[in-house]
PDB file of N, CA and C in Angstrom:
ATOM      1  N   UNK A   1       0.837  -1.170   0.000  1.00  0.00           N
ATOM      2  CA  UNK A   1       0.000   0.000   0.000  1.00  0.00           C
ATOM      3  C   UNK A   1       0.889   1.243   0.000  1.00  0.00           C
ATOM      4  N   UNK A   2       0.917   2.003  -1.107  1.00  0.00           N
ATOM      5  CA  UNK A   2       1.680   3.367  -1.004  1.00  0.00           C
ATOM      6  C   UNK A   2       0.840   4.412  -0.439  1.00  0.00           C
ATOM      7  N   UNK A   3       1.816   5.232   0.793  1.00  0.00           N
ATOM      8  CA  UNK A   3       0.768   6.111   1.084  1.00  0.00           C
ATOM      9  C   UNK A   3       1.761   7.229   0.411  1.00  0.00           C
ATOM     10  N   UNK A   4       1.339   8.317   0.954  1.00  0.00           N
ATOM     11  CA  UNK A   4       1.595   9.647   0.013  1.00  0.00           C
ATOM     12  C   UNK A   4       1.485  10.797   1.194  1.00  0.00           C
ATOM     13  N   UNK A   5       2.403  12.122   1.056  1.00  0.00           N
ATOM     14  CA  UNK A   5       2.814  12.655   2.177  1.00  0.00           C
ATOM     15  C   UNK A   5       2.008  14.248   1.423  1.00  0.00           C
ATOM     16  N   UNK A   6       0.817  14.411   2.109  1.00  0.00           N
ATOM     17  CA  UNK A   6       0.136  15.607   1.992  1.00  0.00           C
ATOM     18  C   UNK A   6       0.358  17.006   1.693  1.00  0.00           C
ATOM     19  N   UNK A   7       1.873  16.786   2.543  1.00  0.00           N
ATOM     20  CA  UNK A   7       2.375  18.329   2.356  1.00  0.00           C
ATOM     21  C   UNK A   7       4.144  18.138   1.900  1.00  0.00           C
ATOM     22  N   UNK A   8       4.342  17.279   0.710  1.00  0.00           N
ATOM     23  CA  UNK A   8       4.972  17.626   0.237  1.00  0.00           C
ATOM     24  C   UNK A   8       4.218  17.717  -1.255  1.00  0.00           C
ATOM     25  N   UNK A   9       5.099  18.287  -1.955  1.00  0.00           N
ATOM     26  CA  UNK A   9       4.904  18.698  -3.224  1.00  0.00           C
ATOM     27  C   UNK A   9       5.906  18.855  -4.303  1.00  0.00           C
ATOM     28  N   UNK A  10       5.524  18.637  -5.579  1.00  0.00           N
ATOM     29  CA  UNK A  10       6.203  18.363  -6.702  1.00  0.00           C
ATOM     30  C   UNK A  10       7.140  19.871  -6.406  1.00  0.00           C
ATOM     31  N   UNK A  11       7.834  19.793  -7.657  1.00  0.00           N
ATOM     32  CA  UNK A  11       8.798  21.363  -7.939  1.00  0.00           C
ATOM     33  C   UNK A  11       7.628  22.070  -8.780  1.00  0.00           C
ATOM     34  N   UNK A  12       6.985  21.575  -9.460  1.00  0.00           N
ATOM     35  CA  UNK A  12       6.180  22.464 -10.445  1.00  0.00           C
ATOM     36  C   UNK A  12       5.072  22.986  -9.320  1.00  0.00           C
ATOM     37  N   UNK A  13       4.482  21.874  -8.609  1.00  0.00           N
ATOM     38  CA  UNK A  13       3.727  22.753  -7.961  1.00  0.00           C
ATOM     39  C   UNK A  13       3.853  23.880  -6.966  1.00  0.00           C
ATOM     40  N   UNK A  14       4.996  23.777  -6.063  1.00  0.00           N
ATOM     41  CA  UNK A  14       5.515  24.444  -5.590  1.00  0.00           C
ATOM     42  C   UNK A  14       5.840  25.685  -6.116  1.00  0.00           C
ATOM     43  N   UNK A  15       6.514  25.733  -7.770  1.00  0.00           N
ATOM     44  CA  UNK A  15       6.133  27.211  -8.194  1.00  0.00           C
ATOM     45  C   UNK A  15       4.726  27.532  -8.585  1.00  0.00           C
ATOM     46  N   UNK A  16       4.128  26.682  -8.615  1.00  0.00           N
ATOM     47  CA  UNK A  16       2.478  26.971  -8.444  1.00  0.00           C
ATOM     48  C   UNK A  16       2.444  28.186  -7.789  1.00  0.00           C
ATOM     49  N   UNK A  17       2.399  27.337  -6.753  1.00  0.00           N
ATOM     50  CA  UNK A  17       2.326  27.795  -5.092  1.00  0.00           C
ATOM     51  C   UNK A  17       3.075  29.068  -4.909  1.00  0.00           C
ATOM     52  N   UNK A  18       4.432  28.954  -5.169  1.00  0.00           N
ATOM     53  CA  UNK A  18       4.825  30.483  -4.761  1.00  0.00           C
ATOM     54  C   UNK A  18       4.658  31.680  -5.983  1.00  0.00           C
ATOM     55  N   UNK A  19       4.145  31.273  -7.347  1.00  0.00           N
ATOM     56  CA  UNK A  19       3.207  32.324  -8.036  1.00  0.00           C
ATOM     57  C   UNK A  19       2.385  32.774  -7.486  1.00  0.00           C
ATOM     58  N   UNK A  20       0.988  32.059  -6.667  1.00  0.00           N
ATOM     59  CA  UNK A  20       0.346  32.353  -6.168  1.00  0.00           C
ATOM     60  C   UNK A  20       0.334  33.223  -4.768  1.00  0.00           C
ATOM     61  N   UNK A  21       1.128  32.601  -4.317  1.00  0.00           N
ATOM     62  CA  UNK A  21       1.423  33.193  -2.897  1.00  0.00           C
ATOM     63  C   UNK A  21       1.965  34.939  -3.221  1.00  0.00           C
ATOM     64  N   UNK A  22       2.624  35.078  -4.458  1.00  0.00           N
ATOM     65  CA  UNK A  22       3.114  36.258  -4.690  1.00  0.00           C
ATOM     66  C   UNK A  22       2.072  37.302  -5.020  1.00  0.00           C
ATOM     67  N   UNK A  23       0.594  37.338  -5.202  1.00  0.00           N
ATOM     68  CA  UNK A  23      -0.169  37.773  -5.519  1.00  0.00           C
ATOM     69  C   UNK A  23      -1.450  37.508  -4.202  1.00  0.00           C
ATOM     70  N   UNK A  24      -0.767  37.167  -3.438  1.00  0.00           N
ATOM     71  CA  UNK A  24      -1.546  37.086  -1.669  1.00  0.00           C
ATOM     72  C   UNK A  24      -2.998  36.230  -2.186  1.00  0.00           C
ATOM     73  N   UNK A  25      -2.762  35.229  -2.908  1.00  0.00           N
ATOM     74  CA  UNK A  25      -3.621  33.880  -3.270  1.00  0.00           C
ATOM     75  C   UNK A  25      -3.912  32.519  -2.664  1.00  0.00           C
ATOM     76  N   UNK A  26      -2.322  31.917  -2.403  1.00  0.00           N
ATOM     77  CA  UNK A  26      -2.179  31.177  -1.510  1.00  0.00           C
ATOM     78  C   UNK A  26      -2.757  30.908  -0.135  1.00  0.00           C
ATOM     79  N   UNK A  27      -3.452  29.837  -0.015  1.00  0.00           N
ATOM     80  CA  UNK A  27      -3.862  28.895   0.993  1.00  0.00           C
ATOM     81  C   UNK A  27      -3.096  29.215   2.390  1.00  0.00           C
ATOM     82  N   UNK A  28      -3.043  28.989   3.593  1.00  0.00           N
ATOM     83  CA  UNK A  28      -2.335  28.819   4.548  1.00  0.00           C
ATOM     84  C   UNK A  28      -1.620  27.848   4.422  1.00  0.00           C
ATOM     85  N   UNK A  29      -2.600  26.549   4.103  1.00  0.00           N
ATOM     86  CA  UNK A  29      -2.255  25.149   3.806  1.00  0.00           C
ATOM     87  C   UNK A  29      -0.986  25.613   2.642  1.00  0.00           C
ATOM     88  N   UNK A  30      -1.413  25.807   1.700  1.00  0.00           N
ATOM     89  CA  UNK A  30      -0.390  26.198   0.443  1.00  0.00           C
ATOM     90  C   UNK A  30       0.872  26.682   0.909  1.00  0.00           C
ATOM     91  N   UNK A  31       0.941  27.510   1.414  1.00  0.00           N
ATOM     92  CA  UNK A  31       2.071  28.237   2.190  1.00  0.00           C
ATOM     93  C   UNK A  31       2.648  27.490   3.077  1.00  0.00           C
ATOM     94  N   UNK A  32       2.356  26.544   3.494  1.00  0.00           N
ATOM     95  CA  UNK A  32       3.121  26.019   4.598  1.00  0.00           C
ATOM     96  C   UNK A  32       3.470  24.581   3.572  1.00  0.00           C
ATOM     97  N   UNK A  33       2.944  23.756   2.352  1.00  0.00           N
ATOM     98  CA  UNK A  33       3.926  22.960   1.853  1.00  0.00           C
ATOM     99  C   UNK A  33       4.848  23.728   0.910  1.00  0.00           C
ATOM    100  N   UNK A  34       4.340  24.989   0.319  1.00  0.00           N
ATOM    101  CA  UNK A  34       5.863  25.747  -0.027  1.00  0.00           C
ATOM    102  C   UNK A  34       7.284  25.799   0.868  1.00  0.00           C
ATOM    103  N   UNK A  35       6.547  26.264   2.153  1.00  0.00           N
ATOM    104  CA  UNK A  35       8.075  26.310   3.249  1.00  0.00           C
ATOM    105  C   UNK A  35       8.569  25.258   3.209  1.00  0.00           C
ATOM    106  N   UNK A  36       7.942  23.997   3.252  1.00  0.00           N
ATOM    107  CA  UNK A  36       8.456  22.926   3.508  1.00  0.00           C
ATOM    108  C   UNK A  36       9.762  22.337   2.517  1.00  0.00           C
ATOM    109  N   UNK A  37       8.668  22.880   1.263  1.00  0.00           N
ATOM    110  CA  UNK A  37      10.120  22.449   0.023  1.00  0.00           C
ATOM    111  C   UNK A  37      10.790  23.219  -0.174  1.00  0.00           C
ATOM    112  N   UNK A  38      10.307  24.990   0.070  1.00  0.00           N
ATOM    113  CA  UNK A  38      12.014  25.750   0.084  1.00  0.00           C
ATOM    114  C   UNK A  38      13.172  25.342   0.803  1.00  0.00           C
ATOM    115  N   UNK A  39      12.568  24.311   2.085  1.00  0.00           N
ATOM    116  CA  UNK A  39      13.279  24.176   3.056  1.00  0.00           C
ATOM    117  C   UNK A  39      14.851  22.788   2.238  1.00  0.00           C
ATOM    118  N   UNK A  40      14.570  22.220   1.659  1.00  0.00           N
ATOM    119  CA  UNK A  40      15.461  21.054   1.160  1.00  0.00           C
ATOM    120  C   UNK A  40      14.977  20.935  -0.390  1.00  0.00           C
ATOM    121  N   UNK A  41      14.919  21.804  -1.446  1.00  0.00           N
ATOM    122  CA  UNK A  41      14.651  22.061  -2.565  1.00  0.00           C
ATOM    123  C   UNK A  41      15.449  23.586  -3.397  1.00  0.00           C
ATOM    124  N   UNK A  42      16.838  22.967  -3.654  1.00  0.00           N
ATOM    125  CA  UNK A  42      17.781  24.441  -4.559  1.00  0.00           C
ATOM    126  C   UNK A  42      16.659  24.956  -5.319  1.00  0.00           C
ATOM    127  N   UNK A  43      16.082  24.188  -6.442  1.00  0.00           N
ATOM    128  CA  UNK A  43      15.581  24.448  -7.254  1.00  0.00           C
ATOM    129  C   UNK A  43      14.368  25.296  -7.372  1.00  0.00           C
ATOM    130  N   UNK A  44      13.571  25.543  -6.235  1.00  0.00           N
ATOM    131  CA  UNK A  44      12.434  25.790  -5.855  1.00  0.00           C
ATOM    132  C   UNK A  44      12.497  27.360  -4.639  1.00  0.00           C
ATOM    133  N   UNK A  45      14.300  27.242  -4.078  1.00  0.00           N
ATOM    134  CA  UNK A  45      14.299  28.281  -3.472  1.00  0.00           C
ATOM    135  C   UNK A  45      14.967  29.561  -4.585  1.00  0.00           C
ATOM    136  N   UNK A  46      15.686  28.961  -5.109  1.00  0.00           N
ATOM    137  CA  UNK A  46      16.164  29.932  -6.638  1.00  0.00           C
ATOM    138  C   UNK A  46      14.884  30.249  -7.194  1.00  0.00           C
ATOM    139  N   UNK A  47      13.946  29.953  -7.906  1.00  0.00           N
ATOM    140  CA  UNK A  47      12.462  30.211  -8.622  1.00  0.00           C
ATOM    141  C   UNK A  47      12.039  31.482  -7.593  1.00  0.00           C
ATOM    142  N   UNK A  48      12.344  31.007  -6.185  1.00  0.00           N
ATOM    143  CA  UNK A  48      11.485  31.995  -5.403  1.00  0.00           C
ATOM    144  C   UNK A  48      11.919  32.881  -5.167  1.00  0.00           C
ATOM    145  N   UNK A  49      13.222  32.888  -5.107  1.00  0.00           N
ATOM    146  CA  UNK A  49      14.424  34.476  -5.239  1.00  0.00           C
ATOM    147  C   UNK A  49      14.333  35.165  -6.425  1.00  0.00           C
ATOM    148  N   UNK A  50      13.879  34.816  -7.723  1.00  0.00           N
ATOM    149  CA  UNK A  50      13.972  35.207  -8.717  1.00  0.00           C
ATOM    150  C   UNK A  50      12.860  35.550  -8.366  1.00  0.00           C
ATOM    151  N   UNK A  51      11.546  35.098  -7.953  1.00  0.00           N
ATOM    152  CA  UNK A  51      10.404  35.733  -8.320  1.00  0.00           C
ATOM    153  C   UNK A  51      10.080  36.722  -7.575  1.00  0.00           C
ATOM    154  N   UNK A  52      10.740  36.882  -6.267  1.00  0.00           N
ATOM    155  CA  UNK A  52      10.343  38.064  -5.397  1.00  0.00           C
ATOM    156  C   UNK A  52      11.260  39.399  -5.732  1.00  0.00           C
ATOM    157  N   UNK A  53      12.507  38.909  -6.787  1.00  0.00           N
ATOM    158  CA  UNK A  53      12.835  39.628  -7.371  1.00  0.00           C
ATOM    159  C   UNK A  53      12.302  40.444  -7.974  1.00  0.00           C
ATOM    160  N   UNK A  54      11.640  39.739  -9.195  1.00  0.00           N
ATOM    161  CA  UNK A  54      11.145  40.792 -10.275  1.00  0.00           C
ATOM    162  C   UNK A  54       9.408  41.094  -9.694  1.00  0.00           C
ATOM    163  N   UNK A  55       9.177  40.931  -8.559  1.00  0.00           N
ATOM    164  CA  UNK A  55       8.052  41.436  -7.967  1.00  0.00           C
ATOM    165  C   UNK A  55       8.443  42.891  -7.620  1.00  0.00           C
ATOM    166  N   UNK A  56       9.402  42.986  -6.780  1.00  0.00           N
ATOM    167  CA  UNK A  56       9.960  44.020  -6.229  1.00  0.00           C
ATOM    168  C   UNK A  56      10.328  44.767  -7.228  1.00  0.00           C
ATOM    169  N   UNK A  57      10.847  44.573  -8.236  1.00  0.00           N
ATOM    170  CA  UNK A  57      11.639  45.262  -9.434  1.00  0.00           C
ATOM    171  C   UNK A  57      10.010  46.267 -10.094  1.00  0.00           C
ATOM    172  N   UNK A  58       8.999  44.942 -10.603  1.00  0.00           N
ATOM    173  CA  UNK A  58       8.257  46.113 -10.831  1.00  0.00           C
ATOM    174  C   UNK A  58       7.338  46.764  -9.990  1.00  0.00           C
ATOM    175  N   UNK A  59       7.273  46.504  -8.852  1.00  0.00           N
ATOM    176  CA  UNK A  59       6.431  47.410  -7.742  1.00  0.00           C
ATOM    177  C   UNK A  59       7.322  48.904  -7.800  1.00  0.00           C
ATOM    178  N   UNK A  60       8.235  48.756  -7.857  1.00  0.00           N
ATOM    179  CA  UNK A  60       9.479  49.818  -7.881  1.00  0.00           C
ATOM    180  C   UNK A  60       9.173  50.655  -9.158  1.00  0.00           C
ATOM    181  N   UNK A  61       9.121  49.701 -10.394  1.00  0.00           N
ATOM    182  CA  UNK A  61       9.176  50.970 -11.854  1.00  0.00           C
ATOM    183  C   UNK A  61       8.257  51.698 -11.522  1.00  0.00           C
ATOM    184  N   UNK A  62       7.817  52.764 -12.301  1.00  0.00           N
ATOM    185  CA  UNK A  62       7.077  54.063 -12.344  1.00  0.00           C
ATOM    186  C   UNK A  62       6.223  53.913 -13.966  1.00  0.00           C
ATOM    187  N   UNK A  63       6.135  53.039 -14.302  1.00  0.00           N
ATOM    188  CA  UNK A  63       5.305  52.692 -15.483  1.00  0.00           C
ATOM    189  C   UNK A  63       4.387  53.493 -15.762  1.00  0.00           C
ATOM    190  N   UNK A  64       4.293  53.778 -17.055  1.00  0.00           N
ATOM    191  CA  UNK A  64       2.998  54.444 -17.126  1.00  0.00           C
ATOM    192  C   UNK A  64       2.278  54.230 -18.563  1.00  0.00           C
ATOM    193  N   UNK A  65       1.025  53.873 -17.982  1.00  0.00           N
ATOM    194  CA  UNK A  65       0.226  53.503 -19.534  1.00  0.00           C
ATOM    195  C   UNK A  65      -0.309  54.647 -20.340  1.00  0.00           C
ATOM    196  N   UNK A  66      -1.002  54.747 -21.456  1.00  0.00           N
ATOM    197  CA  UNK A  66      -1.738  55.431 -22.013  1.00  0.00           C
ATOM    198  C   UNK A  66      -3.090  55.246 -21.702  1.00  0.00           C
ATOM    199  N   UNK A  67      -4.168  56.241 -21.785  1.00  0.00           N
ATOM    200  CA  UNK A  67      -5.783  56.265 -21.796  1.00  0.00           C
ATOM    201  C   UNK A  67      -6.146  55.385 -22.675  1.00  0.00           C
ATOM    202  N   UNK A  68      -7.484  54.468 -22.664  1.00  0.00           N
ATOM    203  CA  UNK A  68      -7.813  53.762 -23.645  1.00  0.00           C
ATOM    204  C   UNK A  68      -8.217  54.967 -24.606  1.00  0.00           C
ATOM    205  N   UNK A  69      -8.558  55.817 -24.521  1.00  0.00           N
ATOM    206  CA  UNK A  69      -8.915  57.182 -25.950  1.00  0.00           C
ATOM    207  C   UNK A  69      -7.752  57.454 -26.434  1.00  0.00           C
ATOM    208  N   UNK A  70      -6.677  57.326 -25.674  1.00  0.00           N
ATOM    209  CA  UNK A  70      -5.468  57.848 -26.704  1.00  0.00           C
ATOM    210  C   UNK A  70      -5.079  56.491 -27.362  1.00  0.00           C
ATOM    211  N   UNK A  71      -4.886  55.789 -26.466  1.00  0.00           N
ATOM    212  CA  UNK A  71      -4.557  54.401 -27.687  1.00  0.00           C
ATOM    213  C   UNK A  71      -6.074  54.289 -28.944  1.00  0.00           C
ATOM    214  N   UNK A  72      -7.052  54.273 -28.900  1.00  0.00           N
ATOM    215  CA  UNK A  72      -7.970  54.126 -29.874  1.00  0.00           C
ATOM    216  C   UNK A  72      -7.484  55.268 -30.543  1.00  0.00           C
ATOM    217  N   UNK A  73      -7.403  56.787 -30.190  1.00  0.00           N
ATOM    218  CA  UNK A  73      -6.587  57.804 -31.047  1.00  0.00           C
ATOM    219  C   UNK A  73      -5.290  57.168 -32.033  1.00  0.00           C
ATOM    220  N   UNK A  74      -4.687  56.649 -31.488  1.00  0.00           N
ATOM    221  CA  UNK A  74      -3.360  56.500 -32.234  1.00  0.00           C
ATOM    222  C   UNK A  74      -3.047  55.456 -32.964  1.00  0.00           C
ATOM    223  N   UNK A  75      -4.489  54.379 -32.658  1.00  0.00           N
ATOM    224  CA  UNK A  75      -4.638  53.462 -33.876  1.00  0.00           C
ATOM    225  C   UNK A  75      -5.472  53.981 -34.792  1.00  0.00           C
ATOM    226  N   UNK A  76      -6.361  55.162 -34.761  1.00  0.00           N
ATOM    227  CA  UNK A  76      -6.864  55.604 -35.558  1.00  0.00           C
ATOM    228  C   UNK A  76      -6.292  56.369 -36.595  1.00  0.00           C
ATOM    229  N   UNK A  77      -5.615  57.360 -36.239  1.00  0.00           N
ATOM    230  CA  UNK A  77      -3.736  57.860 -36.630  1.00  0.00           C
ATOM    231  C   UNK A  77      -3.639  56.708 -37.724  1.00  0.00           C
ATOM    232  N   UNK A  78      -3.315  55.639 -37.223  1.00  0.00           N
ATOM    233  CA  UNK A  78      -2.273  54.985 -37.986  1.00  0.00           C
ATOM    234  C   UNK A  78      -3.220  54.161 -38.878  1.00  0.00           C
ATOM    235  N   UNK A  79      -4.268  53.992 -39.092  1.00  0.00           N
ATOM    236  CA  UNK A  79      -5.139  53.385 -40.011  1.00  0.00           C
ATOM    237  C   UNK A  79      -5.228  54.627 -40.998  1.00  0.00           C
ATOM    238  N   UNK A  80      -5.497  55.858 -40.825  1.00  0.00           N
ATOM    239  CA  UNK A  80      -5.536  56.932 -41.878  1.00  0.00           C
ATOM    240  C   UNK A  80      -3.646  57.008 -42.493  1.00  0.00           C
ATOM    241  N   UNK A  81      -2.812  56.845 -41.822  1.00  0.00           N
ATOM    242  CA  UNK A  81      -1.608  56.725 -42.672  1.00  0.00           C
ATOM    243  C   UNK A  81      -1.322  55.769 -43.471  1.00  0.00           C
ATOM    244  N   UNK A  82      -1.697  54.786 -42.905  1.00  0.00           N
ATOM    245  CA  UNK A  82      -1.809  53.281 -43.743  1.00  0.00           C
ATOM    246  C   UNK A  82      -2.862  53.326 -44.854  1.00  0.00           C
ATOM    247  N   UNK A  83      -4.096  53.640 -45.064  1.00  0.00           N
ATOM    248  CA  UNK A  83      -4.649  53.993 -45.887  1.00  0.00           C
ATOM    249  C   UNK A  83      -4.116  54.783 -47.202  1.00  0.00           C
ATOM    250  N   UNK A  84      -3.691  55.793 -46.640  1.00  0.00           N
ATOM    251  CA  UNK A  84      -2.720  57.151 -48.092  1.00  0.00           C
ATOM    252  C   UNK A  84      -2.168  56.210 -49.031  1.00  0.00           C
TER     253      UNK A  84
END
């Protein structure tokens, strides 16, 4: 009879898990078999350094979009140039 250990988890799911968790999604439950495999998993604690990386990176930029009227403007623009 194979049994099976609840709170461990694959590597894929685990970046499941800490995608989710990065967007305050994650389970309690979820969060606590993530710790478990950051805990004895390179592979899974690198994914998660990288990802809180570029979390931080763009919470940080200063991005800035356009109005949906100016983008409909400036495809409109460019359908009358394309037309000529």
């Amino acid at each position: 009879m194979k049994t099976t250990n609840k709170l461990l988890v694959s590597c894929e799911e685990a970046k499941h898990i800490c995608d989710k968790n990065q967007y305050g999604e994650a389970s309690l439950l979820e969060i606590i078999k993530l710790n478990i495999r950051l805990m004895y998993c390179k592979v899974t604690r690198a994914y998660s350094k990288r990802n809180t990386k570029l979390t931080k990176t763009i919470k940080k930029s200063e991005v800035q979009t356009i109005s949906s009227s100016q983008k409909e403007e400036m495809k409109r623009r460019l359908q009358e140039e394309l037309s000529k």
